[in-house]
C-alpha atoms as a PDB file:
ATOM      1  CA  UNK A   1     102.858  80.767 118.435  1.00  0.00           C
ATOM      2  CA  UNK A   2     102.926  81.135 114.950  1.00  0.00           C
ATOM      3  CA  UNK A   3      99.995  79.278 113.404  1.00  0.00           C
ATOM      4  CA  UNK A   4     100.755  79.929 109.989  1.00  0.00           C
ATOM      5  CA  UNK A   5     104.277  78.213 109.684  1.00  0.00           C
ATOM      6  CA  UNK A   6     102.405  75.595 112.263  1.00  0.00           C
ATOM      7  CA  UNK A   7      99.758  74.793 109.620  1.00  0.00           C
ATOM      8  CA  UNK A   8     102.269  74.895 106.744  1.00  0.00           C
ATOM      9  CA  UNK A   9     104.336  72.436 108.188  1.00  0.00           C
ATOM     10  CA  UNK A  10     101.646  70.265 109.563  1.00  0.00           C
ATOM     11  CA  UNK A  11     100.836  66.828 107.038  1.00  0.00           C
ATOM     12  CA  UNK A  12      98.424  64.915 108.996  1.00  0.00           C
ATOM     13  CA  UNK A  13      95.201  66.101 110.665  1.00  0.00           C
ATOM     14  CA  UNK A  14      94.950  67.420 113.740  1.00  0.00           C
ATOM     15  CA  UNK A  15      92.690  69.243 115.588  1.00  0.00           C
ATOM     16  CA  UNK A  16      93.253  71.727 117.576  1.00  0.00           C
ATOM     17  CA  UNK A  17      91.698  74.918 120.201  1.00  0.00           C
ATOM     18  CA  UNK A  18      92.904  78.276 119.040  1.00  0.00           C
ATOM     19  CA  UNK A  19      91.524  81.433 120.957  1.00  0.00           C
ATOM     20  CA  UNK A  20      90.136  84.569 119.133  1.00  0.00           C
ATOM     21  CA  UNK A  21      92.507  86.743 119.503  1.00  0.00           C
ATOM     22  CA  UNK A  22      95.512  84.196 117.983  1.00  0.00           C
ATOM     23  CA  UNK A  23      92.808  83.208 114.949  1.00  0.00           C
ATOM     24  CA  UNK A  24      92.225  87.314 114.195  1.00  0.00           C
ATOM     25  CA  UNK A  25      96.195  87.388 113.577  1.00  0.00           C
ATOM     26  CA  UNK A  26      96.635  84.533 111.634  1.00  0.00           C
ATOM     27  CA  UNK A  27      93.643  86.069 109.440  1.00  0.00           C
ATOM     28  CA  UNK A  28      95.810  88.995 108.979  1.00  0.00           C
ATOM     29  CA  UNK A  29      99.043  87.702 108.075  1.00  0.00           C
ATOM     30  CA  UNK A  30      97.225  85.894 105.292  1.00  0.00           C
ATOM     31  CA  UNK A  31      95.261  88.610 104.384  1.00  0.00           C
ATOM     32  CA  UNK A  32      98.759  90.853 104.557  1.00  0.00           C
ATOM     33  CA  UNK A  33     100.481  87.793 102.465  1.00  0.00           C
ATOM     34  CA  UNK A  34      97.927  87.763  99.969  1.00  0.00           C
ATOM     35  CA  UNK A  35      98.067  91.714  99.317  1.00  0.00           C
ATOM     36  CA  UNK A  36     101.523  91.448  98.777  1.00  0.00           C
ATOM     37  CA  UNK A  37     101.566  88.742  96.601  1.00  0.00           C
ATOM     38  CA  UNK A  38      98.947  90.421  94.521  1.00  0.00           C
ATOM     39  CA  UNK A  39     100.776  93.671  94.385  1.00  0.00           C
ATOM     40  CA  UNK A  40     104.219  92.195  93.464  1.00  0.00           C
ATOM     41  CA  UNK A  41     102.429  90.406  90.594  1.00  0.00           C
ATOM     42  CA  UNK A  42     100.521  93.422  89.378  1.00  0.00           C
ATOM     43  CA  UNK A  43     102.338  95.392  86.589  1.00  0.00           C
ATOM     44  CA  UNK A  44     101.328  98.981  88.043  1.00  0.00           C
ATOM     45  CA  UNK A  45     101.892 100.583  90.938  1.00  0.00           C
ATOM     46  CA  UNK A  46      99.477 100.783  93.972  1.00  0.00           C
ATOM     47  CA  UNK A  47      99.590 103.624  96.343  1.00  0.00           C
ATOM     48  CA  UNK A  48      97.654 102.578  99.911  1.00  0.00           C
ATOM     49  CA  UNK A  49      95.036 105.733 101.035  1.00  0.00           C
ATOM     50  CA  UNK A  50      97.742 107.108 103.799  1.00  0.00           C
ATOM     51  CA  UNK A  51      99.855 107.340 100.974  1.00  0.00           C
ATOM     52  CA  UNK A  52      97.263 109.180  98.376  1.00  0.00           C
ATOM     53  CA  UNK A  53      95.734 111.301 101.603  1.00  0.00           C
ATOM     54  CA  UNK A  54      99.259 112.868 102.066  1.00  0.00           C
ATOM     55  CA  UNK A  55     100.019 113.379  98.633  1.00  0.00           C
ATOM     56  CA  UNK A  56      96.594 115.447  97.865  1.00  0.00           C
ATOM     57  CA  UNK A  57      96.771 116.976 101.582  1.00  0.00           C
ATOM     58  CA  UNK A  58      93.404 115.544 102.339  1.00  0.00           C
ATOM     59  CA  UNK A  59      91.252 113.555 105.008  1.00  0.00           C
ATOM     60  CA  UNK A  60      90.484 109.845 104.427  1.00  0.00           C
ATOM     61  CA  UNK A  61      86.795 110.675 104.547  1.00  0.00           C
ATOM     62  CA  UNK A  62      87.628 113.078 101.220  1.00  0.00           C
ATOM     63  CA  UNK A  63      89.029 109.962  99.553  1.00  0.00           C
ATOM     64  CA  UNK A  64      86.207 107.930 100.857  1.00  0.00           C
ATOM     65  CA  UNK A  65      84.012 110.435  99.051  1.00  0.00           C
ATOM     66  CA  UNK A  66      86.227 111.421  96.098  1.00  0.00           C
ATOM     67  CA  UNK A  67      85.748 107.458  95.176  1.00  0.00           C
ATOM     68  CA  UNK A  68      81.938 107.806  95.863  1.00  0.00           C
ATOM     69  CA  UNK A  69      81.418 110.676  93.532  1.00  0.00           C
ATOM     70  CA  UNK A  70      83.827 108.822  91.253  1.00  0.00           C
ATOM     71  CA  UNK A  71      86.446 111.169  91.008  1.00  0.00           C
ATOM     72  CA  UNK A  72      89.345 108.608  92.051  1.00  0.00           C
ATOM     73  CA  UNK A  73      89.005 104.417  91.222  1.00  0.00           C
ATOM     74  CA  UNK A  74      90.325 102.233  93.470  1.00  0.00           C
ATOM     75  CA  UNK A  75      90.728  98.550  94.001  1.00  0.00           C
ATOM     76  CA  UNK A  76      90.176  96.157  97.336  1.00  0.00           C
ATOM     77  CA  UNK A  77      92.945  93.541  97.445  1.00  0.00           C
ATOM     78  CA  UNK A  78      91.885  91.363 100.427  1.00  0.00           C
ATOM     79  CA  UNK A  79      90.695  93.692 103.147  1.00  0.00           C
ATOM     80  CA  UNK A  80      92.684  96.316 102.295  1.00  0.00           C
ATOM     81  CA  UNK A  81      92.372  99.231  99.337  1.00  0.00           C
ATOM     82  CA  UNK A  82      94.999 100.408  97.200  1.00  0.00           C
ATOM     83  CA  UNK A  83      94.963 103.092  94.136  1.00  0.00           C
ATOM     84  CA  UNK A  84      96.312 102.941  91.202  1.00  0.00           C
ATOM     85  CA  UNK A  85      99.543 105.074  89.984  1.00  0.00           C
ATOM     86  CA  UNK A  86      97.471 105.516  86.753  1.00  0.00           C
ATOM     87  CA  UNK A  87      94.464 106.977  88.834  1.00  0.00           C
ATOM     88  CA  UNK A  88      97.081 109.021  90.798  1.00  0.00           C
ATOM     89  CA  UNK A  89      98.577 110.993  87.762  1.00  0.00           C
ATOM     90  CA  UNK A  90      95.203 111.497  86.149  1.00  0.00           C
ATOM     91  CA  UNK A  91      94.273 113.291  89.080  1.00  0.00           C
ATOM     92  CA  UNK A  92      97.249 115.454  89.761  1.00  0.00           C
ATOM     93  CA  UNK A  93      96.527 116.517  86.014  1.00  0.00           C
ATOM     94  CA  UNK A  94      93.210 117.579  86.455  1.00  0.00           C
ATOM     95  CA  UNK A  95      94.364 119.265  89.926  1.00  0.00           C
ATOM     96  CA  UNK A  96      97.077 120.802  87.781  1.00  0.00           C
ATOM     97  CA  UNK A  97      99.565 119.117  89.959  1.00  0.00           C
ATOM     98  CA  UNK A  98     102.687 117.384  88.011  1.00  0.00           C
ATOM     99  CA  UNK A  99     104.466 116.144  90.962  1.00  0.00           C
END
């Protein structure tokens, strides 16, 4: 079942028994929703880590410590983190990359 278009459809109050596993889904198509909506609204690109880790030919754990040392920014939209285009050319420049 799909509890989100259940919910949205739903005017009265009910109550109702949902198991864990259903509940952990419908947390993730609105975390999924919201990410998207955030992106389509934002004026820049976003590029997810799979994305910037296959560009730069590098682990995740180097971009998990690249944004520790402060090398790269990045920003958390929901649960999930994204990087900016802007943060993505600065750092091909200083790699001496102009892809």
């Amino acid at each position: 079942m799909d509890y989100y278009e259940f919910f949205k459809n739903k005017e009265t109050n009910i109550s109702i028994n949902i198991n864990v596993s259903d509940l952990l889904l419908f947390g993730e198509r609105i975390a999924e929703m919201t990410a998207k909506s955030v992106l389509e609204r934002h004026e820049e690109k976003m590029y997810t880590g799979e994305e910037v880790s296959e560009k730069f030919k590098v682990s995740d754990t180097t971009l998990w410590r690249w944004h520790k040392e402060g090398i790269i920014k990045r920003k958390k939209i929901g649960n999930r983190i994204y990087y900016p285009e802007t943060e993505i050319k600065r750092l091909c420049h200083i790699k001496g990359d102009n892809r």
